[in-house]
Protein backbone atom coordinates (compact mmCIF):
# COMPACT_ATOMS: atom_id res chain seq x y z
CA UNK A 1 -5.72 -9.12 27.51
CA UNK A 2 -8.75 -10.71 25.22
CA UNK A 3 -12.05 -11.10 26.28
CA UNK A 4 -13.95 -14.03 27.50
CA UNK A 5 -16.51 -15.92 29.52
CA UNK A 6 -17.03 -18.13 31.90
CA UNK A 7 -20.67 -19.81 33.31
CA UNK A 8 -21.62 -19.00 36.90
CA UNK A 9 -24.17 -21.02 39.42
CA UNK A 10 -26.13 -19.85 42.33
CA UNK A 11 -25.83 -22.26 44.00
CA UNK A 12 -22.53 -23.41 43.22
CA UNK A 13 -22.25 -26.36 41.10
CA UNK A 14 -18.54 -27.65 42.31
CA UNK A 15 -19.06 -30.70 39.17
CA UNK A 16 -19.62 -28.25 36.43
CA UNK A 17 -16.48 -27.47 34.53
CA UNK A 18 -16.29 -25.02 31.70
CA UNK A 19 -12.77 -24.76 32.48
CA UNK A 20 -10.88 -26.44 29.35
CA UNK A 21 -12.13 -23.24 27.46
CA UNK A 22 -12.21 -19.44 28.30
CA UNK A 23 -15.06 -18.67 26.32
CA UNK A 24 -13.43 -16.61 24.16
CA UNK A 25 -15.08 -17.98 20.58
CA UNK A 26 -18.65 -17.50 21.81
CA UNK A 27 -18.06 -13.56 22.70
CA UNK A 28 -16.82 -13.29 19.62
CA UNK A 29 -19.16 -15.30 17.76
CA UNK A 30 -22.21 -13.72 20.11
CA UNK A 31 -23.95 -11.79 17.58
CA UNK A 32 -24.31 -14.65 15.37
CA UNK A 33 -25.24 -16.59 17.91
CA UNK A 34 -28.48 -14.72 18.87
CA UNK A 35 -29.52 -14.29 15.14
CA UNK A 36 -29.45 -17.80 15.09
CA UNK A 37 -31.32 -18.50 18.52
CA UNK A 38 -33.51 -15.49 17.54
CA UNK A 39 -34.62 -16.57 14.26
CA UNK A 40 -35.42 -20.24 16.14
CA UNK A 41 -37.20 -19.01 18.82
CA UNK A 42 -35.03 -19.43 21.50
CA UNK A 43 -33.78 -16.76 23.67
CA UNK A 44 -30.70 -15.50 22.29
CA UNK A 45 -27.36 -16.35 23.56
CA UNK A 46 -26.40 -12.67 25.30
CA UNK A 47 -29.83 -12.67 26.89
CA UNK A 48 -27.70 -14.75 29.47
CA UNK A 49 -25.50 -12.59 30.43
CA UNK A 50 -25.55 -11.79 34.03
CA UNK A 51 -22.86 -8.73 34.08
CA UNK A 52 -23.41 -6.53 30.66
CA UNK A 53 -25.85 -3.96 30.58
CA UNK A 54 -28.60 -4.50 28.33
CA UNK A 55 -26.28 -7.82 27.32
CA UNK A 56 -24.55 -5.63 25.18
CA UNK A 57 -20.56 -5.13 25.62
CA UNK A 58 -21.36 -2.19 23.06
CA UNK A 59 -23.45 -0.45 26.11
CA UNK A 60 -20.05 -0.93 28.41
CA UNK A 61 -18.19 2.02 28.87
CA UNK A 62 -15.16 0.93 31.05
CA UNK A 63 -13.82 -2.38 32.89
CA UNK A 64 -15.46 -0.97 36.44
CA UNK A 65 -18.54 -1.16 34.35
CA UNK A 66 -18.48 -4.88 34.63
CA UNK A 67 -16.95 -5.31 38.18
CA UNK A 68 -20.22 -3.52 39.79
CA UNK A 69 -23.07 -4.59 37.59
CA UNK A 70 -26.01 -5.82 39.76
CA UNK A 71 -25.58 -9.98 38.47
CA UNK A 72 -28.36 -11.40 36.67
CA UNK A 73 -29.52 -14.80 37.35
CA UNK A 74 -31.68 -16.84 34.81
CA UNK A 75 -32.75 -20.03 34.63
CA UNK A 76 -30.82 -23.09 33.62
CA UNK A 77 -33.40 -24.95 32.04
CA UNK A 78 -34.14 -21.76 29.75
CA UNK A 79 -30.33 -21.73 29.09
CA UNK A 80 -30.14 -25.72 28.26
CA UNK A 81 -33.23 -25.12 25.89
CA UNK A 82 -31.14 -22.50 24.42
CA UNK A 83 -27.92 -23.79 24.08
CA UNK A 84 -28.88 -27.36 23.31
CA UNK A 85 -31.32 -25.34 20.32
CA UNK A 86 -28.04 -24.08 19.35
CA UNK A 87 -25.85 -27.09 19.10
CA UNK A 88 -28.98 -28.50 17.43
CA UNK A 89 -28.79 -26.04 14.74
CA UNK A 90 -24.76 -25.79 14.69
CA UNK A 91 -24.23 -29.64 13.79
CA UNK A 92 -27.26 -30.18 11.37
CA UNK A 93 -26.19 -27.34 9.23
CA UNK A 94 -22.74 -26.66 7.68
CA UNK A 95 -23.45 -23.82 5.94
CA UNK A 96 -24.87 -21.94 9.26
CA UNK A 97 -21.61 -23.05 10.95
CA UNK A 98 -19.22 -22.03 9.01
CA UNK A 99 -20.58 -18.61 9.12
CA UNK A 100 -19.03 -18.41 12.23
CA UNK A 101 -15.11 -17.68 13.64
CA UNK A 102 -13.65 -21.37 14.58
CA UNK A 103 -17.03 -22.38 14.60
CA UNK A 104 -15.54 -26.13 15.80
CA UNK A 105 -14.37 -24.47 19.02
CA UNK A 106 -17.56 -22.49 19.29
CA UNK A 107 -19.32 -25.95 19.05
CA UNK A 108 -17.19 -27.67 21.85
CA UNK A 109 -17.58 -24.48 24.13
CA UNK A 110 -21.38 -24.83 23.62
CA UNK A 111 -21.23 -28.81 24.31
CA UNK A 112 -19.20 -27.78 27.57
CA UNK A 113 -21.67 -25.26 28.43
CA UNK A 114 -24.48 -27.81 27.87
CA UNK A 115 -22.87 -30.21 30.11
CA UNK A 116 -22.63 -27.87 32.89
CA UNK A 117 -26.62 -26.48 32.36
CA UNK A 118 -27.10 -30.05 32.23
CA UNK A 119 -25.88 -30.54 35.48
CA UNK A 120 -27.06 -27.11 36.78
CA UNK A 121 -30.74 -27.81 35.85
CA UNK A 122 -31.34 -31.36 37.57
CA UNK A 123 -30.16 -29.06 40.85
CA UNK A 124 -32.35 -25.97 39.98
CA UNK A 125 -29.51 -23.37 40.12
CA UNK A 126 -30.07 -20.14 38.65
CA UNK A 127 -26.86 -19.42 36.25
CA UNK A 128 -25.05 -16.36 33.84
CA UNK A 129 -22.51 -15.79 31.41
CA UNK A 130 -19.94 -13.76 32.73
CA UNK A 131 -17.90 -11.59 30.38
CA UNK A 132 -14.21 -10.98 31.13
């Protein structure tokens, strides 16, 4: 079983649907990701993650780990600021891009993302980035 990730509302958000994609390109790509957020100013992408310790899976010592983490929530207009920053970035600049693994499916899960902060933020819902 691979890894992945999935966004989460509180409250629910029934209309926002991450679910073409399991998230597995932006685990994999999340270092990179926060460099790039980082060195823009913008929180970085594993700051949102609402079920790793210290929003490192390096910190994780076992599955059970992740099942009974006290969840995070953070703000979905911080994460739209973020993740929009990011596809900003990602599309104006080739060079960053392909410094990442299938960085055209890390750009669609980011635009799906988006859609759902999008979506998440006009309702004020708190949200994370669940790891699997």
């Amino acid at each position: 079983m691979g890894v992945g990730l999935f966004p989460a509302f509180e409250p629910q958000i029934d209309t926002a649907d991450f679910a073409d994609s399991d998230g597995s390109t932006l685990v994999i790509n999340a270092d990179r990701l926060d460099e790039i957020a980082t060195a823009e100013g913008l929180k970085p992408f594993t700051g949102f993650y609402g079920n790793i310790p210290g929003g490192s899976l390096d910190e994780v010592e076992n599955v059970e780990q992740l099942l009974n983490e006290d969840y995070v929530w953070h703000s979905s207009a911080e994460g739209l600021r973020s993740i929009a920053g990011l596809l900003r970035i990602l599309e104006a600049n080739a060079t960053i891009a392909r410094g990442l693994v299938d960085s055209e499916a890390v750009i669609e899960d980011l635009k799906s993302l988006y859609r759902c902060l999008v979506l998440a933020s006009e309702k004020g819902a708190g949200f994370r980035l669940e790891v699997w």
